[in-house]
C-alpha atoms as a PDB file:
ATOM      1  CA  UNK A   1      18.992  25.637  -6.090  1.00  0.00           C
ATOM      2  CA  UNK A   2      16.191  23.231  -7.353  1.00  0.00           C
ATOM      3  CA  UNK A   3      12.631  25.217  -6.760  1.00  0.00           C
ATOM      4  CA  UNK A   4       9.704  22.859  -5.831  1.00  0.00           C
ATOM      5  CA  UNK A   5       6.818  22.505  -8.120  1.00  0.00           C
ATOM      6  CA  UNK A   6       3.631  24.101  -8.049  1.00  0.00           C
ATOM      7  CA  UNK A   7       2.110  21.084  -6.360  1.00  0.00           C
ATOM      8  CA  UNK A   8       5.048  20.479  -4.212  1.00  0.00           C
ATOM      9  CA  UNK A   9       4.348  23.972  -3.440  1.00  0.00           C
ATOM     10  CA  UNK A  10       0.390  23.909  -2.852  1.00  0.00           C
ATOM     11  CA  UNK A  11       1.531  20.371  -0.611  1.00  0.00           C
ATOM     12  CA  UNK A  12       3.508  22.182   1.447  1.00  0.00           C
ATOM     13  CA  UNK A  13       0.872  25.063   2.572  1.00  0.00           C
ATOM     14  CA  UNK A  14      -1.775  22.525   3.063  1.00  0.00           C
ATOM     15  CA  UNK A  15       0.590  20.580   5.470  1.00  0.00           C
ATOM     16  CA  UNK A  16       1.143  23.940   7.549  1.00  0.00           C
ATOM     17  CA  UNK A  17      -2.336  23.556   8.692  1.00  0.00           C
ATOM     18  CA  UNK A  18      -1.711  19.728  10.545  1.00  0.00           C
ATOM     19  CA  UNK A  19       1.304  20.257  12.501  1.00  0.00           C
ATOM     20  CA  UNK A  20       1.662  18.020  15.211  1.00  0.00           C
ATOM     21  CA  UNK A  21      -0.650  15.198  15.659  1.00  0.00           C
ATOM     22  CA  UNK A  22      -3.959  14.839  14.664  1.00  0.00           C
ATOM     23  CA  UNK A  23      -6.882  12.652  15.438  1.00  0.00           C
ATOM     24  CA  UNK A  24      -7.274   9.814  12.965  1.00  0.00           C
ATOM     25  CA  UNK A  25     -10.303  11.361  10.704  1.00  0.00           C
ATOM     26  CA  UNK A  26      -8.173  14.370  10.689  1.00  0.00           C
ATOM     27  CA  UNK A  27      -5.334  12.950   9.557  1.00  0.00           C
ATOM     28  CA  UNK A  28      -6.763  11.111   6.836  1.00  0.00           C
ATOM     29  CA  UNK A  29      -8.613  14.316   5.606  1.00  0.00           C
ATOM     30  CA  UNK A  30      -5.026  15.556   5.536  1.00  0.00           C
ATOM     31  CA  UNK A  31      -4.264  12.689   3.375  1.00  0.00           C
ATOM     32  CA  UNK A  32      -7.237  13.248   1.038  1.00  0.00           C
ATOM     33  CA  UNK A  33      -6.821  16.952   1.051  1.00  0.00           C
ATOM     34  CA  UNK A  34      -3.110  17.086  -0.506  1.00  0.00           C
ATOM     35  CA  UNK A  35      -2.798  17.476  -4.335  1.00  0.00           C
ATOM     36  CA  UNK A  36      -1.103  13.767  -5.539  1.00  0.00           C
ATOM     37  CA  UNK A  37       0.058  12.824  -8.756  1.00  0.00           C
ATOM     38  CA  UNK A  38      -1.543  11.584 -11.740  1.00  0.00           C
ATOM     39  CA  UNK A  39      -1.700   8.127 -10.415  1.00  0.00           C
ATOM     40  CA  UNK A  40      -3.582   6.676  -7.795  1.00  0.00           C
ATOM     41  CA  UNK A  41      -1.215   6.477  -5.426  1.00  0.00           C
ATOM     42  CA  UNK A  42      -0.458   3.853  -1.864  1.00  0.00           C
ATOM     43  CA  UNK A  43      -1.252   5.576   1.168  1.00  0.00           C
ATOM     44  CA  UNK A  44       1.152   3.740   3.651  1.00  0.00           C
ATOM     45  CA  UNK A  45       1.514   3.769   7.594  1.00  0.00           C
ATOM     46  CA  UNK A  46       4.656   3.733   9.308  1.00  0.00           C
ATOM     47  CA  UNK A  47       4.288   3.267  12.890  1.00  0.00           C
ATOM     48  CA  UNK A  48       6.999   3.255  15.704  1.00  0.00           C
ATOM     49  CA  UNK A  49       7.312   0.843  18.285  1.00  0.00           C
ATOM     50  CA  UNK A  50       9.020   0.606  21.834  1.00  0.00           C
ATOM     51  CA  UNK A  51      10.424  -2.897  21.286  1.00  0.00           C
ATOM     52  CA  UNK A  52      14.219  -4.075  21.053  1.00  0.00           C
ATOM     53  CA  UNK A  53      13.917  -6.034  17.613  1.00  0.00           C
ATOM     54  CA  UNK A  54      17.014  -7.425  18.984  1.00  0.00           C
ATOM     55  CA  UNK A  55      15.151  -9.923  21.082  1.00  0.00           C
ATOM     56  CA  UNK A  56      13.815 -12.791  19.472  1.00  0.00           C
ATOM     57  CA  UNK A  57      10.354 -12.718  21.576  1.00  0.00           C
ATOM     58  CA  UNK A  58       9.869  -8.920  20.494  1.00  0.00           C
ATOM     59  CA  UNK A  59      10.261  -8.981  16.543  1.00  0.00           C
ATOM     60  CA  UNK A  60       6.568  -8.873  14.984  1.00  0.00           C
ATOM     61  CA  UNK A  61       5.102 -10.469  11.958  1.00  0.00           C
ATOM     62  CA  UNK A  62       2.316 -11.484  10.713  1.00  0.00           C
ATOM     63  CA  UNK A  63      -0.261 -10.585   7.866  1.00  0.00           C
ATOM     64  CA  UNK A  64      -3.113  -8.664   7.547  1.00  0.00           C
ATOM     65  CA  UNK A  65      -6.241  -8.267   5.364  1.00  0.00           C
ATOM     66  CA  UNK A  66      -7.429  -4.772   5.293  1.00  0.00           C
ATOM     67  CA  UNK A  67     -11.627  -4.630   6.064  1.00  0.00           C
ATOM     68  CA  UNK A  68     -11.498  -2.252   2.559  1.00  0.00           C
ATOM     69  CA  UNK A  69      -8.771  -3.601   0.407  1.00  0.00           C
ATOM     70  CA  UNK A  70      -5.689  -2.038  -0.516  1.00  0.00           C
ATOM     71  CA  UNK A  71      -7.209  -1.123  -4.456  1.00  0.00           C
ATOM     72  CA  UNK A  72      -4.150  -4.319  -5.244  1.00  0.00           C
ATOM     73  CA  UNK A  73      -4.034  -7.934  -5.971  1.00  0.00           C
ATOM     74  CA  UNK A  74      -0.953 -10.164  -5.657  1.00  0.00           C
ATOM     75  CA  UNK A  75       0.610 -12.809  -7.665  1.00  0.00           C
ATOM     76  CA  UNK A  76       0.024 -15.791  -5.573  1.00  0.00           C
ATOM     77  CA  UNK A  77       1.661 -19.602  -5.820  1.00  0.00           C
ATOM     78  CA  UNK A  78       0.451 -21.991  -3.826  1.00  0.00           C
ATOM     79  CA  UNK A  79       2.519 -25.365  -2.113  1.00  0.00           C
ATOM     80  CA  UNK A  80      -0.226 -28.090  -2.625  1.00  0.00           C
ATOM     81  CA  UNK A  81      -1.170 -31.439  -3.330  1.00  0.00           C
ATOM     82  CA  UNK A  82      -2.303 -32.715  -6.826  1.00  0.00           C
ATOM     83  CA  UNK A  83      -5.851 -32.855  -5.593  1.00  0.00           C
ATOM     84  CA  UNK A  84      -5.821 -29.027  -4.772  1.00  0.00           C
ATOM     85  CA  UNK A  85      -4.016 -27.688  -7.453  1.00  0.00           C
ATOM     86  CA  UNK A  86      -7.353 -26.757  -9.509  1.00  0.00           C
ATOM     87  CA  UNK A  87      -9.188 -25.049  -6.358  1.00  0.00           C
ATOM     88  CA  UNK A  88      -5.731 -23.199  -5.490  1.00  0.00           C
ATOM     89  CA  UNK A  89      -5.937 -21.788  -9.163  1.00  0.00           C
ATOM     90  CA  UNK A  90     -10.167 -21.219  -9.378  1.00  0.00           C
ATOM     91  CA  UNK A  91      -9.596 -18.863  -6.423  1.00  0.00           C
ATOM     92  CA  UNK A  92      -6.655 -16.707  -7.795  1.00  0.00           C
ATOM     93  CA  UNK A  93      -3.097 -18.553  -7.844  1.00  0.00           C
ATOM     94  CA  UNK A  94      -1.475 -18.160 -10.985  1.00  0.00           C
ATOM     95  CA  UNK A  95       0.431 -21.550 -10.367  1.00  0.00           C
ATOM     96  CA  UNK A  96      -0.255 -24.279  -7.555  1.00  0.00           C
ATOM     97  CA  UNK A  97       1.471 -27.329  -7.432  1.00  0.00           C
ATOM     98  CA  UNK A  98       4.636 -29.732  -5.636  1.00  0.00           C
ATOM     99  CA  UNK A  99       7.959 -30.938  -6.747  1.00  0.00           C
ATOM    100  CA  UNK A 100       6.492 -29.381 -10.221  1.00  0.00           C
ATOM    101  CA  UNK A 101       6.143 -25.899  -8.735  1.00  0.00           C
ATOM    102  CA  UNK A 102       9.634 -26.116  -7.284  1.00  0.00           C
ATOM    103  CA  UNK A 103      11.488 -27.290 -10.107  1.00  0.00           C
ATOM    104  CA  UNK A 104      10.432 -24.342 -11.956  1.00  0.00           C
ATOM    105  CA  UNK A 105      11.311 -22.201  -9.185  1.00  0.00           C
ATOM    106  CA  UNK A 106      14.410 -23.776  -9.036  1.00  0.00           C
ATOM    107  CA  UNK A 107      15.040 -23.225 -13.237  1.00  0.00           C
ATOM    108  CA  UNK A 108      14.380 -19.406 -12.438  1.00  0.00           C
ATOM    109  CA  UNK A 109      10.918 -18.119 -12.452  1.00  0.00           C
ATOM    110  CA  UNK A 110      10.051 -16.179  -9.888  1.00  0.00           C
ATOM    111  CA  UNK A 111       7.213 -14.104 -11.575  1.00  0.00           C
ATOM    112  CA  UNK A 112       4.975 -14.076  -8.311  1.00  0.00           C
ATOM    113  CA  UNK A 113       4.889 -11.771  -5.262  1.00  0.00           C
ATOM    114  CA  UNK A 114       3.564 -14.594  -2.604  1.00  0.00           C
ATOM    115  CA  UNK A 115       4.006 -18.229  -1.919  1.00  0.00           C
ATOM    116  CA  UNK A 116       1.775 -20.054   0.723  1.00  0.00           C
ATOM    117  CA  UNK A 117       1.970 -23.663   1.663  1.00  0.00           C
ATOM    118  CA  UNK A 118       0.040 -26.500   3.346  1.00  0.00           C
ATOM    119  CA  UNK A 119       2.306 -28.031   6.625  1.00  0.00           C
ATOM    120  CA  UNK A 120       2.775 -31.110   4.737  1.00  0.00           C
ATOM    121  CA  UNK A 121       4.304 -29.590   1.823  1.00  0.00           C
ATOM    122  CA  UNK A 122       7.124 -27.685   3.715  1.00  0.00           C
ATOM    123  CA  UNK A 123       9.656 -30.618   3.196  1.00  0.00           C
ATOM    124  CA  UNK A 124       9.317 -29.650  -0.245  1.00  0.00           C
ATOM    125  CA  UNK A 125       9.687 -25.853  -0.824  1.00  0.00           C
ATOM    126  CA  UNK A 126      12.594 -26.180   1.903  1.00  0.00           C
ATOM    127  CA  UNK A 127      14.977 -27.193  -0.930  1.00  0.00           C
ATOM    128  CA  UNK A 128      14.246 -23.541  -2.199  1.00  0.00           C
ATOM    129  CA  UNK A 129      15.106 -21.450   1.150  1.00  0.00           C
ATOM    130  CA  UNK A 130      18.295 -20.119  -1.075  1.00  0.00           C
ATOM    131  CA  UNK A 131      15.978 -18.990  -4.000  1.00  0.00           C
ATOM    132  CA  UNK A 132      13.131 -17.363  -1.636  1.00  0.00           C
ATOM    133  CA  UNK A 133      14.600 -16.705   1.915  1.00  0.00           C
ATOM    134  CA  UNK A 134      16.307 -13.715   0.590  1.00  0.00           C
ATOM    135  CA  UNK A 135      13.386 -12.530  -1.034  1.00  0.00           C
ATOM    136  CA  UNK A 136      10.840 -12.704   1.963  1.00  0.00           C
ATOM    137  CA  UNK A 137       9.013 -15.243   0.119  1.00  0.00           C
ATOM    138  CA  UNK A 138       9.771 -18.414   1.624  1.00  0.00           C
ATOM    139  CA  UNK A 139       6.360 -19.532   3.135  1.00  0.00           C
ATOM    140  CA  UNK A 140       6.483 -18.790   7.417  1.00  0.00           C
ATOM    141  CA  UNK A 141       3.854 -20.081   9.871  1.00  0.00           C
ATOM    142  CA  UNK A 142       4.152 -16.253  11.731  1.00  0.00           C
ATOM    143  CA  UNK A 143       3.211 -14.924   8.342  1.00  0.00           C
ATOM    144  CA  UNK A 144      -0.093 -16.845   7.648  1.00  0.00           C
ATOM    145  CA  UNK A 145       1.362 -18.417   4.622  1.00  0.00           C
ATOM    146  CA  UNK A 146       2.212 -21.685   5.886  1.00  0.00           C
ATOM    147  CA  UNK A 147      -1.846 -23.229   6.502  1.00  0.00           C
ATOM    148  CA  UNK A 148      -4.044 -26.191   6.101  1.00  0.00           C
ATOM    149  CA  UNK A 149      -6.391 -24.271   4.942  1.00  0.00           C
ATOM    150  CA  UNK A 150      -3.999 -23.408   1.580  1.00  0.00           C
ATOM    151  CA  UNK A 151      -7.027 -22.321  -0.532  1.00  0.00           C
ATOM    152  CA  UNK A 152      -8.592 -19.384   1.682  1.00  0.00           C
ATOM    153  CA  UNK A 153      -4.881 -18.165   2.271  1.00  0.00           C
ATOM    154  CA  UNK A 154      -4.780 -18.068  -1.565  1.00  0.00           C
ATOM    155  CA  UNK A 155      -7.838 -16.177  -2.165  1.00  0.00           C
ATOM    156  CA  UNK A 156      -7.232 -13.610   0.966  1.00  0.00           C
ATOM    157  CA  UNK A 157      -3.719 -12.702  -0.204  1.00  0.00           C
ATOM    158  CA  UNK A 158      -4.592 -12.967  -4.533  1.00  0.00           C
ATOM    159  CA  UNK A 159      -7.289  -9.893  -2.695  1.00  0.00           C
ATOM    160  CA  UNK A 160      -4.621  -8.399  -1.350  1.00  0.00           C
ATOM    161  CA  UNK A 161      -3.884  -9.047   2.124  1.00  0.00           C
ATOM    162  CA  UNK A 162      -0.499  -7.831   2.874  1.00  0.00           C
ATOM    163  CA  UNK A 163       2.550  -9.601   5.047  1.00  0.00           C
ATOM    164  CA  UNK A 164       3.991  -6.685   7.701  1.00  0.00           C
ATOM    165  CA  UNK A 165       7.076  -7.056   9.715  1.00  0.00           C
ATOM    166  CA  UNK A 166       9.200  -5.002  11.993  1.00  0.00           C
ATOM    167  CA  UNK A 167      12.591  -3.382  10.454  1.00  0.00           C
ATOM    168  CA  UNK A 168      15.914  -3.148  12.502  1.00  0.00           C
ATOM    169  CA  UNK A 169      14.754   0.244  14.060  1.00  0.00           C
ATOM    170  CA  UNK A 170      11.521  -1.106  15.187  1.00  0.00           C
ATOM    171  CA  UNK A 171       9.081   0.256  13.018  1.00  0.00           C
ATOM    172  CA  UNK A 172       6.437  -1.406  10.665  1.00  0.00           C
ATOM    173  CA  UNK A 173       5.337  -0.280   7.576  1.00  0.00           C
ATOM    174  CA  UNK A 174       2.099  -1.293   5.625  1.00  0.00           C
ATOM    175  CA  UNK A 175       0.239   0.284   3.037  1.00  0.00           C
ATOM    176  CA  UNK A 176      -3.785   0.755   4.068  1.00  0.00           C
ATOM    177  CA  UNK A 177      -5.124   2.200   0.585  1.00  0.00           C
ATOM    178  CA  UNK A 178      -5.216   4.027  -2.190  1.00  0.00           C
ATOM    179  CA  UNK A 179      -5.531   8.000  -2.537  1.00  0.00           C
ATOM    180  CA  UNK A 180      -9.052   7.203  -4.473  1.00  0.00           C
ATOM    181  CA  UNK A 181     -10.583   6.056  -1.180  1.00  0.00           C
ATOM    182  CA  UNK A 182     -12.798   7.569   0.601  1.00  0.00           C
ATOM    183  CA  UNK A 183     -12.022   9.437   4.110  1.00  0.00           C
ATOM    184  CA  UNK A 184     -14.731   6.122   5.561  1.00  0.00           C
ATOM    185  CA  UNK A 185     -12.703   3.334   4.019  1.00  0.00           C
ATOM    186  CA  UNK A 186      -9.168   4.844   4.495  1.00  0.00           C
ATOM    187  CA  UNK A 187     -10.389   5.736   8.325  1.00  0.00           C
ATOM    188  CA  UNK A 188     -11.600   2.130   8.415  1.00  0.00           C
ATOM    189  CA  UNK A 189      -8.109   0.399   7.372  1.00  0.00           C
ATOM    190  CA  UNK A 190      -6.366   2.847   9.666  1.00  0.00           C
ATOM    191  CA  UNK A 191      -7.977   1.965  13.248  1.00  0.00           C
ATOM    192  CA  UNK A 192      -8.298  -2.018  11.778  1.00  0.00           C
ATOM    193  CA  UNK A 193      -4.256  -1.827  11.332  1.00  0.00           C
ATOM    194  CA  UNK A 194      -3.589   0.346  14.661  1.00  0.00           C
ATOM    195  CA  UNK A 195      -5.749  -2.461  16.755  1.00  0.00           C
ATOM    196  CA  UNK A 196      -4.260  -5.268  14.593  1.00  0.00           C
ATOM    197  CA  UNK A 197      -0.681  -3.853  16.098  1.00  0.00           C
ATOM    198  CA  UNK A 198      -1.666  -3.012  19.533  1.00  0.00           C
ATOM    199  CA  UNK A 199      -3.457  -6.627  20.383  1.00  0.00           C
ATOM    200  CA  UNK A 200       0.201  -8.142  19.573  1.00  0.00           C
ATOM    201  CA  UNK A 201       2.497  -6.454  21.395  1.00  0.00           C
ATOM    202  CA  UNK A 202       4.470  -8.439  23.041  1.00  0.00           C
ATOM    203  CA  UNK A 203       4.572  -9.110  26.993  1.00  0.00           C
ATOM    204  CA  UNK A 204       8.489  -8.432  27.361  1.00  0.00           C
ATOM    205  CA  UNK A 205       8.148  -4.707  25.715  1.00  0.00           C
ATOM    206  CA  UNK A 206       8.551  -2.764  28.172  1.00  0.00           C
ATOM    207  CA  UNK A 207       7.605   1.417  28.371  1.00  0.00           C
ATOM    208  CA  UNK A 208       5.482   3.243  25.567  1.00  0.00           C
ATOM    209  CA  UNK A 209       4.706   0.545  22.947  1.00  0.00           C
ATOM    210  CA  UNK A 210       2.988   2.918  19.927  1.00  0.00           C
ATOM    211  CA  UNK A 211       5.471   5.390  19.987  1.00  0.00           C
ATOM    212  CA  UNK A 212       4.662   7.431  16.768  1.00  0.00           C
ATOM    213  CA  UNK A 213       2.300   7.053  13.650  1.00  0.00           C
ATOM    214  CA  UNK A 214       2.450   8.737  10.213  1.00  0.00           C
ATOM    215  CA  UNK A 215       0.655   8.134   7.188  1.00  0.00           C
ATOM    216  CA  UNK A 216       1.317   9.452   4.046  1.00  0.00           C
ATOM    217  CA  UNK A 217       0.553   9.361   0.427  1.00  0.00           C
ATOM    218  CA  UNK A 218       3.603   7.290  -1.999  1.00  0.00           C
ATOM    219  CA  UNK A 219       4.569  10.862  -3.147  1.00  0.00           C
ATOM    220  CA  UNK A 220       2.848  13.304  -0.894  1.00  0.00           C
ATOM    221  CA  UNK A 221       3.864  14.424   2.584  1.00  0.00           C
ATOM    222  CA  UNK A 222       3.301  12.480   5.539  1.00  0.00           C
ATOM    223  CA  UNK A 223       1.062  13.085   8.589  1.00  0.00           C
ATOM    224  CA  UNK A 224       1.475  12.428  12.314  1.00  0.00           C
ATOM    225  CA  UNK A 225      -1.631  10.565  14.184  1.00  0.00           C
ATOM    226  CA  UNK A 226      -2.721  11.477  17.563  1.00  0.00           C
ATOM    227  CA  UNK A 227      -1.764   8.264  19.699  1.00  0.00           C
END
């Protein structure tokens, strides 16, 4: 029978003392409290939702920026015309461009982690729904990476601002720091994200809409929040 490391160990007695669910600052001093790995590692929320992800009008998506980061930056490319391909790249896109940018998409890089587009440009980067779709990077107006305003969407997601959608069980996951934060900032991202899901919950959902929350370190146990 494997035997659990020392810090596995030391986890596991520090988790003994927040059974059940705790308020938000005490759940995050949970977070901070456990002993993580040598890395700075995601802390990531999972919440639980009462919708039927069945039903078209009660899947969520969207993006978020987090009010303190996430301690990560993203590759971003940005859909654009000629005339904003230098701005696009000044504010953090590591390429920006048209039928360029697609025909090198199409020839097999794909060395970016988000693509945003202006309206006008959709025409083009549809010829690449086989390449991205599966993915999740095809540009999507419910994701906030389909905009006119191409060049702030570049900057906000080359900072980090993060896409979140609902899985087939109806639960969304999103990462609101780093281990390295402090209890403020991580507390901070946490009620920012709760209130960022609550305010969208859609009219049809019907019964208990937040049904559970946990946060939890990338390799350290998780903690229920207090809803």
């Amino acid at each position: 029978m494997a035997t659990k490391t020392k810090r596995a160990q030391a986890n596991t007695e520090i988790a003994t003392k927040y059974q059940g669910p705790q308020t938000m600052e005490d759940a995050v001093k949970a977070i901070k409290s456990f002993k993580g790995p040598k890395f700075d590692q995601s802390v990531e929320i999972s919440v639980h939702l009462g919708i039927d992800p069945r039903q078209a009008d009660q899947q969520l998506r969207g993006s978020i920026a987090m009010p303190k980061g996430v301690g990560k930056s993203a590759r971003v490319v940005c859909f654009c015309q000629d005339d904003k391909v230098s701005d696009a790249k000044a504010v953090g896109a590591i390429e920006a461009g048209s039928e360029d940018l697609v025909k090198k998409i199409e020839d097999g890089w794909m060395e970016f982690d988000v693509a945003v587009a202006s309206p006008d440009m959709m025409k083009v980067v549809s010829k690449l729904g086989r390449a991205l779709g599966p993915k999740g990077l095809m540009p999507s107006p419910k994701a906030g990476t389909v905009t006119p305003d191409v060049i702030n969407a570049v900057k906000e997601y080359a900072a980090g601002k993060l896409e979140y959608r609902n899985d087939d069980g109806g639960n969304i996951h999103c990462i609101i720091g780093k281990s390295s934060f402090s209890e403020d900032d991580l507390l901070e991202n946490l009620q920012h994200f709760v209130t960022t899901i609550e305010k969208i919950k859609p009219p049809s959902a019907k019964g208990q809409y937040i049904k559970k929350i946990v946060i939890s370190g990338t390799m350290t146990p998780g903690v229920q929040v207090a809803i």
